[in-house]
C-alpha atoms as a PDB file:
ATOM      1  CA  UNK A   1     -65.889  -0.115 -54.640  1.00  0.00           C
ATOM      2  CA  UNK A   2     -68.464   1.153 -57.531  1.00  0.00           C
ATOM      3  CA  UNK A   3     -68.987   5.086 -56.968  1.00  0.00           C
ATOM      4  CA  UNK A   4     -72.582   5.527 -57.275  1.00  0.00           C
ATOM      5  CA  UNK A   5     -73.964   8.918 -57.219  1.00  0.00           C
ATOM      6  CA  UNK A   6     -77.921   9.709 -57.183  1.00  0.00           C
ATOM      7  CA  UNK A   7     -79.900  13.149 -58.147  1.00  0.00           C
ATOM      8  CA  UNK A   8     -82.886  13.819 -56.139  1.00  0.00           C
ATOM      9  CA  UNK A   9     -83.609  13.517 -52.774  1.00  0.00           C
ATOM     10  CA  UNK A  10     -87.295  13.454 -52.185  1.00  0.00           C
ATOM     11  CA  UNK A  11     -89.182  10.890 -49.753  1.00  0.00           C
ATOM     12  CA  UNK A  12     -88.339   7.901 -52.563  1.00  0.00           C
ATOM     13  CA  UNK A  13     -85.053   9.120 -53.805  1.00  0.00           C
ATOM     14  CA  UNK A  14     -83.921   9.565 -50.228  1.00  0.00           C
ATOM     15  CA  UNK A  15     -85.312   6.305 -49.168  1.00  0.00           C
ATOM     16  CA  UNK A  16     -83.392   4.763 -52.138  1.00  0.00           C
ATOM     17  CA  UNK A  17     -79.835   6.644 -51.107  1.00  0.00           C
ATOM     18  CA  UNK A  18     -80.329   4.751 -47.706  1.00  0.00           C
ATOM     19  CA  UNK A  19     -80.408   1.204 -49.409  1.00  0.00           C
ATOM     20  CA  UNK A  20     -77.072   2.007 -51.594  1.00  0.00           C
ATOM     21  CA  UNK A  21     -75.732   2.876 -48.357  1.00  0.00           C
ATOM     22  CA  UNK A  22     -76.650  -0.039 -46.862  1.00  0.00           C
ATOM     23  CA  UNK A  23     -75.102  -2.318 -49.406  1.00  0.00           C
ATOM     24  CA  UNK A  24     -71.616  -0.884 -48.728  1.00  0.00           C
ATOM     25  CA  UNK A  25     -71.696   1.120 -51.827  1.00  0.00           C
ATOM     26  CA  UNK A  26     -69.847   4.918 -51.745  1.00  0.00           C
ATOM     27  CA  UNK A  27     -72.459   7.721 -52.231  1.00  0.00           C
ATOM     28  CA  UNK A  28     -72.408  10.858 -53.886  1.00  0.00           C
ATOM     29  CA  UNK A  29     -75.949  12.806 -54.347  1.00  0.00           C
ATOM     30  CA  UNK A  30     -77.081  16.223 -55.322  1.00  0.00           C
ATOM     31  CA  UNK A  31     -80.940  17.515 -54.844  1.00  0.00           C
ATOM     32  CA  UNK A  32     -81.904  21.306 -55.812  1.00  0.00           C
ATOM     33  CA  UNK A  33     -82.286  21.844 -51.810  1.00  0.00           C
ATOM     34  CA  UNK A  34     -79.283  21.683 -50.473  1.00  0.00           C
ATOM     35  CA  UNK A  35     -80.645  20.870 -47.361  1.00  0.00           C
ATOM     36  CA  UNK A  36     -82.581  17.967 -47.615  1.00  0.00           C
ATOM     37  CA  UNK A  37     -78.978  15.903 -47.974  1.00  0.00           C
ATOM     38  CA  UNK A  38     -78.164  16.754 -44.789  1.00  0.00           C
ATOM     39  CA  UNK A  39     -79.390  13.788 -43.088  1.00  0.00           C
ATOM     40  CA  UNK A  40     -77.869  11.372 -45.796  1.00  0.00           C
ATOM     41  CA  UNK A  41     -74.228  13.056 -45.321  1.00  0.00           C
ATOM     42  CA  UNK A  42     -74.597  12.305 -41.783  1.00  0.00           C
ATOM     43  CA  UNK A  43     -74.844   8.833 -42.595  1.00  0.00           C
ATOM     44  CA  UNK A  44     -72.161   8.753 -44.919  1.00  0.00           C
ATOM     45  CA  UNK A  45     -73.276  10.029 -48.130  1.00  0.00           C
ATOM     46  CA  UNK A  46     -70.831  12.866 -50.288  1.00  0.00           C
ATOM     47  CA  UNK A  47     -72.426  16.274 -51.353  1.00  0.00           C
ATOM     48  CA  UNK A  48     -71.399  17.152 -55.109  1.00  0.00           C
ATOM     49  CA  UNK A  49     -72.935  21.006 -55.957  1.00  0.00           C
ATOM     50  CA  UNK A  50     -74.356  19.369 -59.764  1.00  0.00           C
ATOM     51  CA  UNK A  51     -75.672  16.727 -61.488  1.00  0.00           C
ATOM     52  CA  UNK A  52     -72.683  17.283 -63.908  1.00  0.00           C
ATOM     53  CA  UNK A  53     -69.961  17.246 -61.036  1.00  0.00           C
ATOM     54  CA  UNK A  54     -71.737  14.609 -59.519  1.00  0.00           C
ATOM     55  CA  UNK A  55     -71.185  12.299 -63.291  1.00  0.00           C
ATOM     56  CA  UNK A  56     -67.232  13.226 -63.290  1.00  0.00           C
ATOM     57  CA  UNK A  57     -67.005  11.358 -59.820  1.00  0.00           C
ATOM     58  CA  UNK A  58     -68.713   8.503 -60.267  1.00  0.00           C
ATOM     59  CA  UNK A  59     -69.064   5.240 -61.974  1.00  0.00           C
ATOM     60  CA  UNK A  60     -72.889   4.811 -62.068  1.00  0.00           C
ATOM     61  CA  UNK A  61     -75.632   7.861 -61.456  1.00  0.00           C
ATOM     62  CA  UNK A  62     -79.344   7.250 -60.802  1.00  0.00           C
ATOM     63  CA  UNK A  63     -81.832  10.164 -61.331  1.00  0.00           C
ATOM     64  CA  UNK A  64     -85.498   9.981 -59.476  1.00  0.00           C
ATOM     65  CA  UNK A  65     -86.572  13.555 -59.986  1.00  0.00           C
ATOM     66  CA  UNK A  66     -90.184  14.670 -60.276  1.00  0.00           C
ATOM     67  CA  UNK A  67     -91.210  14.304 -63.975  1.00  0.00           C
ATOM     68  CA  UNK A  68     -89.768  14.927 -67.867  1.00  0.00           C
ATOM     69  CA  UNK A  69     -89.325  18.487 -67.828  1.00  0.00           C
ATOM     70  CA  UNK A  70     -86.862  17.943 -64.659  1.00  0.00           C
ATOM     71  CA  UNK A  71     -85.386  14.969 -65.837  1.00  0.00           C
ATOM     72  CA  UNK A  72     -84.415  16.665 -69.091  1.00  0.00           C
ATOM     73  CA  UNK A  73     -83.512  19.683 -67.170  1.00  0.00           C
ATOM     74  CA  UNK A  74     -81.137  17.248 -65.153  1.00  0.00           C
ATOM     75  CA  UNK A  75     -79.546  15.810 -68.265  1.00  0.00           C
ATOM     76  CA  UNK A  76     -79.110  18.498 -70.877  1.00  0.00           C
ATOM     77  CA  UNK A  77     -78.410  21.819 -68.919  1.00  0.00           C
ATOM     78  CA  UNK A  78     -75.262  23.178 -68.791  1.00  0.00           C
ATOM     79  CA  UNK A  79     -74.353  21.486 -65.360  1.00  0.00           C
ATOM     80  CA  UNK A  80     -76.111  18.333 -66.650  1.00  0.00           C
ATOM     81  CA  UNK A  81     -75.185  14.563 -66.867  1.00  0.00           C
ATOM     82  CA  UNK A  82     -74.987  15.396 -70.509  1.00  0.00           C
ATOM     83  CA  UNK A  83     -72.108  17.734 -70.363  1.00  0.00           C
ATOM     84  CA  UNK A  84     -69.828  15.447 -67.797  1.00  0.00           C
ATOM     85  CA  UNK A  85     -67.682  12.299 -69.169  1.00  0.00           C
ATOM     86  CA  UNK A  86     -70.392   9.598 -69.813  1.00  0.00           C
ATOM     87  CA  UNK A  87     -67.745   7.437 -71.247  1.00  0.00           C
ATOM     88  CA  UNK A  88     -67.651   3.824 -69.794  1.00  0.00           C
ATOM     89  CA  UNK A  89     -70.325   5.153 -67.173  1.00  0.00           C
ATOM     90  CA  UNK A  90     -74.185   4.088 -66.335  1.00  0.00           C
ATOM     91  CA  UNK A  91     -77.229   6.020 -66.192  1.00  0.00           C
ATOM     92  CA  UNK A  92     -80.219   4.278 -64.264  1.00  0.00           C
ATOM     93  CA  UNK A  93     -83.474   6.615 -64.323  1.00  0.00           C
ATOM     94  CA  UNK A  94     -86.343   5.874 -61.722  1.00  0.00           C
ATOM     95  CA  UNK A  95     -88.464   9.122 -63.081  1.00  0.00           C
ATOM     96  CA  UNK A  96     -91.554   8.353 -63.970  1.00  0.00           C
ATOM     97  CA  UNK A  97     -91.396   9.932 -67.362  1.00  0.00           C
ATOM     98  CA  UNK A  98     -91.919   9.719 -71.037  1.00  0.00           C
ATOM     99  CA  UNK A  99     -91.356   6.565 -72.702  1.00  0.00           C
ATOM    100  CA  UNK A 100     -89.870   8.678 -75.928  1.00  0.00           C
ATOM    101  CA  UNK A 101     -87.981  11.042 -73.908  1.00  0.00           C
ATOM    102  CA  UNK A 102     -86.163   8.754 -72.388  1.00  0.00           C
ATOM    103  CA  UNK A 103     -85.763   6.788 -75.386  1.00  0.00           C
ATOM    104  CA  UNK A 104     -84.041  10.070 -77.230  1.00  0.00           C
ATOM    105  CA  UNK A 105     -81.860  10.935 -73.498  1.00  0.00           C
ATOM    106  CA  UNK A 106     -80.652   6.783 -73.669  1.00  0.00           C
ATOM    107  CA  UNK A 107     -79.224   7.152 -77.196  1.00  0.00           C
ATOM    108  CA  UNK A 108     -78.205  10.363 -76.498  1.00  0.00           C
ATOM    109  CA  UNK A 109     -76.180   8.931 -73.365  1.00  0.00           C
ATOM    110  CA  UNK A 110     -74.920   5.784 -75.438  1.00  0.00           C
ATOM    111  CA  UNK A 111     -73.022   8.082 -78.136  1.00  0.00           C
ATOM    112  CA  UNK A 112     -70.934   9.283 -75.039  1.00  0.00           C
ATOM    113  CA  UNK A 113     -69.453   5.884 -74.582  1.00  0.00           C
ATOM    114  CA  UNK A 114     -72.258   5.164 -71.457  1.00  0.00           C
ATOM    115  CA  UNK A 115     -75.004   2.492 -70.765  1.00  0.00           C
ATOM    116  CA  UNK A 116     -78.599   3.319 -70.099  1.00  0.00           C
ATOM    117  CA  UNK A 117     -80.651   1.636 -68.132  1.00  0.00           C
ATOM    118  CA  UNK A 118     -84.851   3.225 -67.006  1.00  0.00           C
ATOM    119  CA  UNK A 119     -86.270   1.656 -63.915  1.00  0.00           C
ATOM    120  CA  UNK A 120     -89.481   3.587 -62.763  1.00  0.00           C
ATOM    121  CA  UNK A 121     -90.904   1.705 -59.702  1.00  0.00           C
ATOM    122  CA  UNK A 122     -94.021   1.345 -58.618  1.00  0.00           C
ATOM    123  CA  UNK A 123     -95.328   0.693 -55.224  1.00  0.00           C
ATOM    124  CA  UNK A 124     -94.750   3.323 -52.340  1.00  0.00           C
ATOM    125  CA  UNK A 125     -92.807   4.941 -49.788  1.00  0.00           C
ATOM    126  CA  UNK A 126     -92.632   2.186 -47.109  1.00  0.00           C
ATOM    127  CA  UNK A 127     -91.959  -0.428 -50.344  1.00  0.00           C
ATOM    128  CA  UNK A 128     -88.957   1.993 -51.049  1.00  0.00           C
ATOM    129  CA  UNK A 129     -87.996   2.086 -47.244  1.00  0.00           C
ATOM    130  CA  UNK A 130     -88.233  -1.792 -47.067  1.00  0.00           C
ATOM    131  CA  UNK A 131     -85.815  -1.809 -50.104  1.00  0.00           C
ATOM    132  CA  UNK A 132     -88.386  -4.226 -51.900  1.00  0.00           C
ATOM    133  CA  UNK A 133     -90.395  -2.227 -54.338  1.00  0.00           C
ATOM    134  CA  UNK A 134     -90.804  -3.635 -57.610  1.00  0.00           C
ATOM    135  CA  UNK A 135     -88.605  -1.721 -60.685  1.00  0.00           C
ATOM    136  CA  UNK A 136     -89.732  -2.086 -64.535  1.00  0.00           C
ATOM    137  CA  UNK A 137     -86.481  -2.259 -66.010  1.00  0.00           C
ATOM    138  CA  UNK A 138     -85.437  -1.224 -69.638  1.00  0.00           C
ATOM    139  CA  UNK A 139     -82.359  -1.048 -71.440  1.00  0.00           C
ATOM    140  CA  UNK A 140     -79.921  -3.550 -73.439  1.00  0.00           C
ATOM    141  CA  UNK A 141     -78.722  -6.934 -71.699  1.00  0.00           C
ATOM    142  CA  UNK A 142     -75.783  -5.110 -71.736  1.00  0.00           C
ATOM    143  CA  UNK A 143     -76.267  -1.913 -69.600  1.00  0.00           C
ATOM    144  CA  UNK A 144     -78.806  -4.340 -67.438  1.00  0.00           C
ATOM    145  CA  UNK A 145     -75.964  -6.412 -66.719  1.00  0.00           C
ATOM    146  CA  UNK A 146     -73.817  -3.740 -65.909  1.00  0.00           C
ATOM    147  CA  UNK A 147     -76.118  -2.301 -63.257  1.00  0.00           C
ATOM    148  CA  UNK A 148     -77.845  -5.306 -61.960  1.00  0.00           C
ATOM    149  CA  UNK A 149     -76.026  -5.104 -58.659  1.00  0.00           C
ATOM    150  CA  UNK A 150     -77.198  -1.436 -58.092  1.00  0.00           C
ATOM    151  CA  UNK A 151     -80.814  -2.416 -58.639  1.00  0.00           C
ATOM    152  CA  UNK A 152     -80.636  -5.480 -56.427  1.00  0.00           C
ATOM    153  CA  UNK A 153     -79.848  -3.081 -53.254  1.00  0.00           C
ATOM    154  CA  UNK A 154     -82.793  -0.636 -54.665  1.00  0.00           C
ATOM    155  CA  UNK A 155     -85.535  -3.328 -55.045  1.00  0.00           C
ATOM    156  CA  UNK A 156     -87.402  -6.111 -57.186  1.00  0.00           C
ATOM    157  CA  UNK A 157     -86.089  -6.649 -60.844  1.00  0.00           C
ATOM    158  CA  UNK A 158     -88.850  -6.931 -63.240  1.00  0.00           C
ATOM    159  CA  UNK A 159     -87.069  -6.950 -67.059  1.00  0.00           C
ATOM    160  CA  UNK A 160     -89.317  -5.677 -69.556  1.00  0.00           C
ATOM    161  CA  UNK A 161     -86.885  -5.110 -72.930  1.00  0.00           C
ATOM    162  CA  UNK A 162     -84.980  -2.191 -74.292  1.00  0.00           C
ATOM    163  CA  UNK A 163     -84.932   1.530 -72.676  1.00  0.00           C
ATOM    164  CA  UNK A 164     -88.007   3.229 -72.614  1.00  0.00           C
ATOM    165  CA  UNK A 165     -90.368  -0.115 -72.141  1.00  0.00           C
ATOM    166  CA  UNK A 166     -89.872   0.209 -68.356  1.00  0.00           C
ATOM    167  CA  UNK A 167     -92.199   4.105 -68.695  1.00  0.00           C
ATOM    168  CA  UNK A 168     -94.466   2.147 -70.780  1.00  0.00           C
ATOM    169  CA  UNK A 169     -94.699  -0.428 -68.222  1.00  0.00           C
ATOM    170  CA  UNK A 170     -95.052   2.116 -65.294  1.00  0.00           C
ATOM    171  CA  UNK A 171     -97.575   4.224 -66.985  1.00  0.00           C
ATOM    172  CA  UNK A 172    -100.154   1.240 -67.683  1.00  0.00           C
ATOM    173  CA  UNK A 173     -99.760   0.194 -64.335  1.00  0.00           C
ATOM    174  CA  UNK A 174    -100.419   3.718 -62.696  1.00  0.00           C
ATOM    175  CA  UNK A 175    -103.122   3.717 -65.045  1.00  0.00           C
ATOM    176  CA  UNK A 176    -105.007   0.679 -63.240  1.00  0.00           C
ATOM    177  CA  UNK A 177    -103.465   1.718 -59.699  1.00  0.00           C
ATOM    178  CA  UNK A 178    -105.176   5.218 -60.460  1.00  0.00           C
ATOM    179  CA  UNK A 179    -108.331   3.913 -61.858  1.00  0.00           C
ATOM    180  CA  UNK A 180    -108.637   1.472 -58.654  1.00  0.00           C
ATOM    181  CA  UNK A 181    -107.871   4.486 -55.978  1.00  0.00           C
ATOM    182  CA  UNK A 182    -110.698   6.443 -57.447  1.00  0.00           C
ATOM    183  CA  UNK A 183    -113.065   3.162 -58.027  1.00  0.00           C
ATOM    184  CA  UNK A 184    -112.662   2.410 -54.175  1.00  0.00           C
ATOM    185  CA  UNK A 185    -114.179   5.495 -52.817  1.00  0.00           C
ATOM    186  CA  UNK A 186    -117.299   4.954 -54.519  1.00  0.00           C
ATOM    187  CA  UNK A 187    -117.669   1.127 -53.301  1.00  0.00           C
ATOM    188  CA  UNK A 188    -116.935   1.881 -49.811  1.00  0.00           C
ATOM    189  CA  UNK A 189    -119.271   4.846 -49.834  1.00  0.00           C
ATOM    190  CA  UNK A 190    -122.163   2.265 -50.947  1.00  0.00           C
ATOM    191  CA  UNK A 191    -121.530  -0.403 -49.227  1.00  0.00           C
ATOM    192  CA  UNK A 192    -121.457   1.786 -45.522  1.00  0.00           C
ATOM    193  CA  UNK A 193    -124.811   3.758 -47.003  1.00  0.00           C
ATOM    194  CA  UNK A 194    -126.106   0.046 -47.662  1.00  0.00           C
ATOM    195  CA  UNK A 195    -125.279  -0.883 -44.298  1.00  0.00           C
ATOM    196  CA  UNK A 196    -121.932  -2.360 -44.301  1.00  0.00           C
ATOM    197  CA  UNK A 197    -119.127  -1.223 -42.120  1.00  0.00           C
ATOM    198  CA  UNK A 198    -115.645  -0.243 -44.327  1.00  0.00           C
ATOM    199  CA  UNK A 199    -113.847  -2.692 -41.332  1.00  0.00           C
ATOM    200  CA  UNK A 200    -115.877  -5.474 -42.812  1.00  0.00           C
ATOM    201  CA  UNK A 201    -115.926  -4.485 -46.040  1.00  0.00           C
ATOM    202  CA  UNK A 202    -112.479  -4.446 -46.282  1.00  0.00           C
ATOM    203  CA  UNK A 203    -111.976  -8.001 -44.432  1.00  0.00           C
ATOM    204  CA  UNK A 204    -114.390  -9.590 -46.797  1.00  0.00           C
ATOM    205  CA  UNK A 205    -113.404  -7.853 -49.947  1.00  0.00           C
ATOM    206  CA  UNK A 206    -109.751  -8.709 -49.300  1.00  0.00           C
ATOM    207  CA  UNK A 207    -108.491 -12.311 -51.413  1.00  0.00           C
ATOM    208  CA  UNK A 208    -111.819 -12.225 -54.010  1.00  0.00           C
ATOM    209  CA  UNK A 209    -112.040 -11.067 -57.744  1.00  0.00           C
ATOM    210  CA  UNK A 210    -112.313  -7.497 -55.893  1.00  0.00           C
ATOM    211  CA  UNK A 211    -109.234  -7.250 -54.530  1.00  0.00           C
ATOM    212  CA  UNK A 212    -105.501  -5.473 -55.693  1.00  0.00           C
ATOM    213  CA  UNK A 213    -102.508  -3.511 -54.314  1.00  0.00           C
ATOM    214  CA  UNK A 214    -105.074  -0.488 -53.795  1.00  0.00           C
ATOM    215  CA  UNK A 215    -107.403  -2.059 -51.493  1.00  0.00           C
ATOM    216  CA  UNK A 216    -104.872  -3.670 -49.655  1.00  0.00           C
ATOM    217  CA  UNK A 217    -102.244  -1.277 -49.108  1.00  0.00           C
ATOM    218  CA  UNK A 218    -104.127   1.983 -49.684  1.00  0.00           C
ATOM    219  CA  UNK A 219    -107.566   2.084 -47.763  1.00  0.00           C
ATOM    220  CA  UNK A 220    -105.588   1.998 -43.973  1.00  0.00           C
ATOM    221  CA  UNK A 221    -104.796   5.437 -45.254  1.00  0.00           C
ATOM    222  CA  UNK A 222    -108.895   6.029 -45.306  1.00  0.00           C
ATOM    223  CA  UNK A 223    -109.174   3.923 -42.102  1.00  0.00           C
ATOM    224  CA  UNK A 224    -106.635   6.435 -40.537  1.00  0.00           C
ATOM    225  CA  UNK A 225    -108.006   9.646 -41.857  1.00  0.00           C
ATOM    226  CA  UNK A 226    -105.077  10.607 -43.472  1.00  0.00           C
ATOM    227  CA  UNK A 227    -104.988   9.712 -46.833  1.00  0.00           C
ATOM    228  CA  UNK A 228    -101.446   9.240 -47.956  1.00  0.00           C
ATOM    229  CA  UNK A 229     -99.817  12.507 -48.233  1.00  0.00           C
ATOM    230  CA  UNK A 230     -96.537  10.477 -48.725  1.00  0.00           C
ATOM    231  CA  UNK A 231     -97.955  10.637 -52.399  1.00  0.00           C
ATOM    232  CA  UNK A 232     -99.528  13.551 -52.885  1.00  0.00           C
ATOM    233  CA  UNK A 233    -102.561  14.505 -55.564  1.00  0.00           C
ATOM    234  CA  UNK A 234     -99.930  16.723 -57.223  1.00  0.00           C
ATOM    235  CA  UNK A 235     -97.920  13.483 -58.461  1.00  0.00           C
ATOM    236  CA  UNK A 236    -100.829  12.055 -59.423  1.00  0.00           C
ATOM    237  CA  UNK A 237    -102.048  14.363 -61.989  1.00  0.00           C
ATOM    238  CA  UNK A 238     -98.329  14.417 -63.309  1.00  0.00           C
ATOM    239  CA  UNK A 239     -98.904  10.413 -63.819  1.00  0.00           C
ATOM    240  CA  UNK A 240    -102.414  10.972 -65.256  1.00  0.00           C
ATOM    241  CA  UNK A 241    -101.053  13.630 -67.588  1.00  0.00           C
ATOM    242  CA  UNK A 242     -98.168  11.314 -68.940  1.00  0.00           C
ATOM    243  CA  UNK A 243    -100.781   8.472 -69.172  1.00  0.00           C
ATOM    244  CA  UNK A 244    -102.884  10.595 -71.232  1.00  0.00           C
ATOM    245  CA  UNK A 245     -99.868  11.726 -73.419  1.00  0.00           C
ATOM    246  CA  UNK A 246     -99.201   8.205 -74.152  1.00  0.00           C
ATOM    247  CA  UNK A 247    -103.162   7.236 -75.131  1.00  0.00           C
ATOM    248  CA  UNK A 248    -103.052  10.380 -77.646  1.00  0.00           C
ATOM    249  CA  UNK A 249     -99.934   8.927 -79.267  1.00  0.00           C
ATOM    250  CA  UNK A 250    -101.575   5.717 -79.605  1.00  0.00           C
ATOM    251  CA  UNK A 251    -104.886   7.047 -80.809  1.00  0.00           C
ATOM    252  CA  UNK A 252    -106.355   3.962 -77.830  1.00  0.00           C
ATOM    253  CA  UNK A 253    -109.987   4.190 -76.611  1.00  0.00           C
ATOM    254  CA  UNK A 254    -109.817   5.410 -72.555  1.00  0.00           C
ATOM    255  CA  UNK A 255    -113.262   6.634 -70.864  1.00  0.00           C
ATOM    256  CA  UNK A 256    -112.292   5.545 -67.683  1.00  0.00           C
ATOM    257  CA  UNK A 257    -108.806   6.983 -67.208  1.00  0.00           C
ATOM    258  CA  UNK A 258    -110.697  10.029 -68.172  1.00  0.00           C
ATOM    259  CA  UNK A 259    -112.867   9.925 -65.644  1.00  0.00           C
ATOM    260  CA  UNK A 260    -110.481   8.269 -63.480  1.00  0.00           C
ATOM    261  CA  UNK A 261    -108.754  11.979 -64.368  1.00  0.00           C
ATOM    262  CA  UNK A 262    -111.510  14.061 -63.768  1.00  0.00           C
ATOM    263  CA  UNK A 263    -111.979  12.980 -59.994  1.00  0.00           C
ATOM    264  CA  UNK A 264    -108.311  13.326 -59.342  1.00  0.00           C
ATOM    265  CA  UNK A 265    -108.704  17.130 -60.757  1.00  0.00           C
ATOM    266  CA  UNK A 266    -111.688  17.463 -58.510  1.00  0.00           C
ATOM    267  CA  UNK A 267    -109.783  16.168 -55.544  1.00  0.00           C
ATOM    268  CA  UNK A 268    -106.833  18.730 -55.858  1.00  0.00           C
ATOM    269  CA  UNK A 269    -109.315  21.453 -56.379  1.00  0.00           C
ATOM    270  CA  UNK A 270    -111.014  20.918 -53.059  1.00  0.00           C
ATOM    271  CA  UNK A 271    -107.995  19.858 -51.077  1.00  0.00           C
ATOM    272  CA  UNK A 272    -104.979  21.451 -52.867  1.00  0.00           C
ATOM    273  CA  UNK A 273    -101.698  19.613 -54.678  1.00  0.00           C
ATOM    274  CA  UNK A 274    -100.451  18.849 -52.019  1.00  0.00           C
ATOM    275  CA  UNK A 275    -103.236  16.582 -50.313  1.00  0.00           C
ATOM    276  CA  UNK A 276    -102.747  12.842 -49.930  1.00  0.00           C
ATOM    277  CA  UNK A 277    -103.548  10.319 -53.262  1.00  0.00           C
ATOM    278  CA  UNK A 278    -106.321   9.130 -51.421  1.00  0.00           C
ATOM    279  CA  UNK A 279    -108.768  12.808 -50.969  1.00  0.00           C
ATOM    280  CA  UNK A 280    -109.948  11.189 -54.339  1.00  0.00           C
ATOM    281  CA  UNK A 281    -111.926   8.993 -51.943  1.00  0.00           C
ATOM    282  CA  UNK A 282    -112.692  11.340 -49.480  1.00  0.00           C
ATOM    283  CA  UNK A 283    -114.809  13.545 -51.963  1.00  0.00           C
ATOM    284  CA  UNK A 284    -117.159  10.752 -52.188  1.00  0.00           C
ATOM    285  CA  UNK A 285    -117.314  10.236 -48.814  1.00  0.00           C
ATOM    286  CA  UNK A 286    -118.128  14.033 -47.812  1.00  0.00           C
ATOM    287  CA  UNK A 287    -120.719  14.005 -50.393  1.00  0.00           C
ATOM    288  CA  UNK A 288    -122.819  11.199 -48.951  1.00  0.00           C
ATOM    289  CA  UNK A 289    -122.061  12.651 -45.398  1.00  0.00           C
ATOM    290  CA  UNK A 290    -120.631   9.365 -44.513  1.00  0.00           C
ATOM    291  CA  UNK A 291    -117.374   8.438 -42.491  1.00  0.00           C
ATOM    292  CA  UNK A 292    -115.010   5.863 -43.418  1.00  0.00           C
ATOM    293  CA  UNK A 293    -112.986   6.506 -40.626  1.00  0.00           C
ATOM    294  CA  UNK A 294    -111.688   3.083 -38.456  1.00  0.00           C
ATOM    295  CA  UNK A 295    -109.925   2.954 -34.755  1.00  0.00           C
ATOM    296  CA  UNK A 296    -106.979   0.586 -35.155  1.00  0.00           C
ATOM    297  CA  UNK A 297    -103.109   1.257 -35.156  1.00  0.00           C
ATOM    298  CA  UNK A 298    -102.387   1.476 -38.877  1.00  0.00           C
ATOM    299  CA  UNK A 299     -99.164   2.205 -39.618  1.00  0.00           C
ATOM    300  CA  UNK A 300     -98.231   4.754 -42.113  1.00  0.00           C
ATOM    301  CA  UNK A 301     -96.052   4.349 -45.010  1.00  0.00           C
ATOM    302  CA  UNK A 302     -93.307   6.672 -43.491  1.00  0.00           C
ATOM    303  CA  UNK A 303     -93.019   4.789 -40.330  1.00  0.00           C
ATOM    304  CA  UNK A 304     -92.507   1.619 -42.241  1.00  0.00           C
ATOM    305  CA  UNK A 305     -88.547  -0.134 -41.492  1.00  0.00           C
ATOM    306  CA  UNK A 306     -86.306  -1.838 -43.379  1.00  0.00           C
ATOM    307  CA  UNK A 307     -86.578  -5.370 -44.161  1.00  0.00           C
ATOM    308  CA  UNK A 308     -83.308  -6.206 -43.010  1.00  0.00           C
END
C-alpha cells in the first residue's frame, strides 16, 4: 500500500485527506493546528508532529497550504520536506502559488533523488468534497506517471506540461473566475433596478454567451445571503496578488484585473478578510439599496456529499 502523507488541513486540504482515505490509501498528515486533524485520525488518518517527519514515513506527500511564503516555509525550514529523504519519493503541490517558486522548489526536490509534480485546482469546496474538482497538472511524464493514481482519488486530471505550468494555468483561470465574480454584481444590480427579478435573471442568463462557472455555481450564494465564506475575500486577494505578480513579470496589458482588484480590496475593507468571495457583489447591491436575496433551498458548498 503507497504511504501518502498530506500537509495542511484546511476546508480543501481536509476535504482532499477524506478522498485518499477513501481510495484505501494509508494516511499520514500534519497541519500547524494540531487540532483540526482530529476528525481525520478518527477516521483513520496518522498524526506525524512535521512536514519533515511526515516525508521520512511516506512514499508520496501532497502540500495544499495557504500561499508561497507557507509553501516555502513548508519545504525549506528546518523541519521541512527539504531536510527529510526525498530520494525515490513524490511531491504533489495543490498551493496556489508562484509559477517560479515552484519551478526553483521542483528542481530543488529532483536533486534529492524525488519527482515533482504541481496540481493547483480550481473549483470549490463541495467540488473537493465530491472528489471531482478539476487539477492543472505540471511536472515530467515521469513524476505524472508516478502519481497519477494519487490524483485520480483527488479529482479531474487536466495535463498542462512541465512543473510550474499548472500555477500558470491556475492563475489565468482565477483571473477570469475573479473578473466574472465581481462583473456579476453589477449585472444583477441593473437588471433588478431595470425591473428584472435575479430568480429570472439567473434562469434566463443561464446556457447563453453570458453564462460560466460563476453564474452558475456562485450566485445561490447571493440567492442565500451568504456569500461563500467557504472561500473567503482573504484568499482572494492572495490570488489577485499572485495574478498581478505574474502580469508585472510579463510586462501584459490588465485594466480589468485591476479593477477586478480594486473591488475585491473594497469588499474586504467593508466586510473584513474573512467575509465570503461573493461581498464583492454585495457592495453593489447595498449601494443601489437593492436586494438580491431569493427563498429557495440552496445548498451550500459545505453541505455538499460525495459522489460516490
Amino acid at each position: 500500500m503507497n504511504k501518502i502523507g498530506l500537509v495542511g488541513l484546511g476546508n480543501m486540504g481536509s476535504a482532499i485527506a477524506r478522498n485518499i482515505l477513501r481510495s484505501n490509501f494509508k494516511l499520514y498528515i500534519y497541519d500547524i493546528r494540531r487540532e483540526v486533524g482530529d476528525k481525520l485520525i478518527q477516521e483513520g488518518a496518522i498524526w506525524k508532529n512535521s512536514p519533515k517527519e511526515l516525508m521520512n514515513e511516506v512514499d508520496t506527500i501532497v502540500s495544499m497550504v495557504f500561499g508561497p511564503k507557507e509553501i516555502e516555509s513548508v519545504m525549506k525550514d528546518e523541519d521541512g520536506i527539504l531536510k527529510a529523504n526525498c530520494n525515490k519519493k513524490k511531491w504533489i503541490d495543490l498551493t496556489t502559488s508562484s509559477p517560479s517558486l515552484m519551478r526553483k522548489l521542483a528542481k530543488k526536490f529532483e536533486s534529492l533523488g524525488g519527482l515533482a509534480v504541481d496540481a493547483p485546482v480550481t473549483g470549490s469546496l463541495d467540488a473537493a468534497i465530491r472528489g471531482d474538482m478539476i487539477m492543472f497538472v505540471g511536472g515530467s511524464d515521469e513524476a505524472f506517471e508516478s502519481v497519477k493514481n494519487i490524483l485520480d482519488a483527488i479529482g479531474e486530471i487536466r495535463r498542462v506540461g512541465k512543473y510550474g505550468n499548472g500555477y500558470v494555468a491556475k492563475l489565468v483561470n482565477n483571473q477570469l473566475w475573479k473578473i466574472h465574480a465581481a462583473a456579476i454584481g453589477e449585472a444583477m444590480v441593473l437588471a433588478k433596478k431595470a425591473g428584472l427579478e435575479p430568480d429570472l435573471w439567473w434562469q434566463i442568463m443561464k446556457g447563453g454567451a453570458a453564462d460560466s462557472f460563476v453564474l452558475q455555481h456562485d450566485v445561490p450564494s447571493i440567492f442565500a445571503g451568504h456569500y461563500d465564506p467557504s472561500f473567503r475575500v482573504e484568499l482572494a486577494l492572495k490570488d489577485l496578488d499572485l495574478i498581478q505578480d505574474l502580469i508585472k513579470e510579463y510586462g501584459t496589458r490588465s485594466e480589468l484585473t485591476q479593477a477586478c482588484h480594486d473591488r475585491f480590496n473594497e469588499a474586504a475593507n467593508r466586510y473584513g478578510k474573512n467575509a465570503g468571495e461573493m461581498t464583492v457583489c454585495k457592495l453593489i447591491e447595498e449601494d443601489a439599496n437593492v436586494k438580491l436575496q431569493v427563498e429557495g433551498n440552496w445548498t451550500a458548498p459545505w453541505e455538499a456529499k460525495h459522489k460516490n
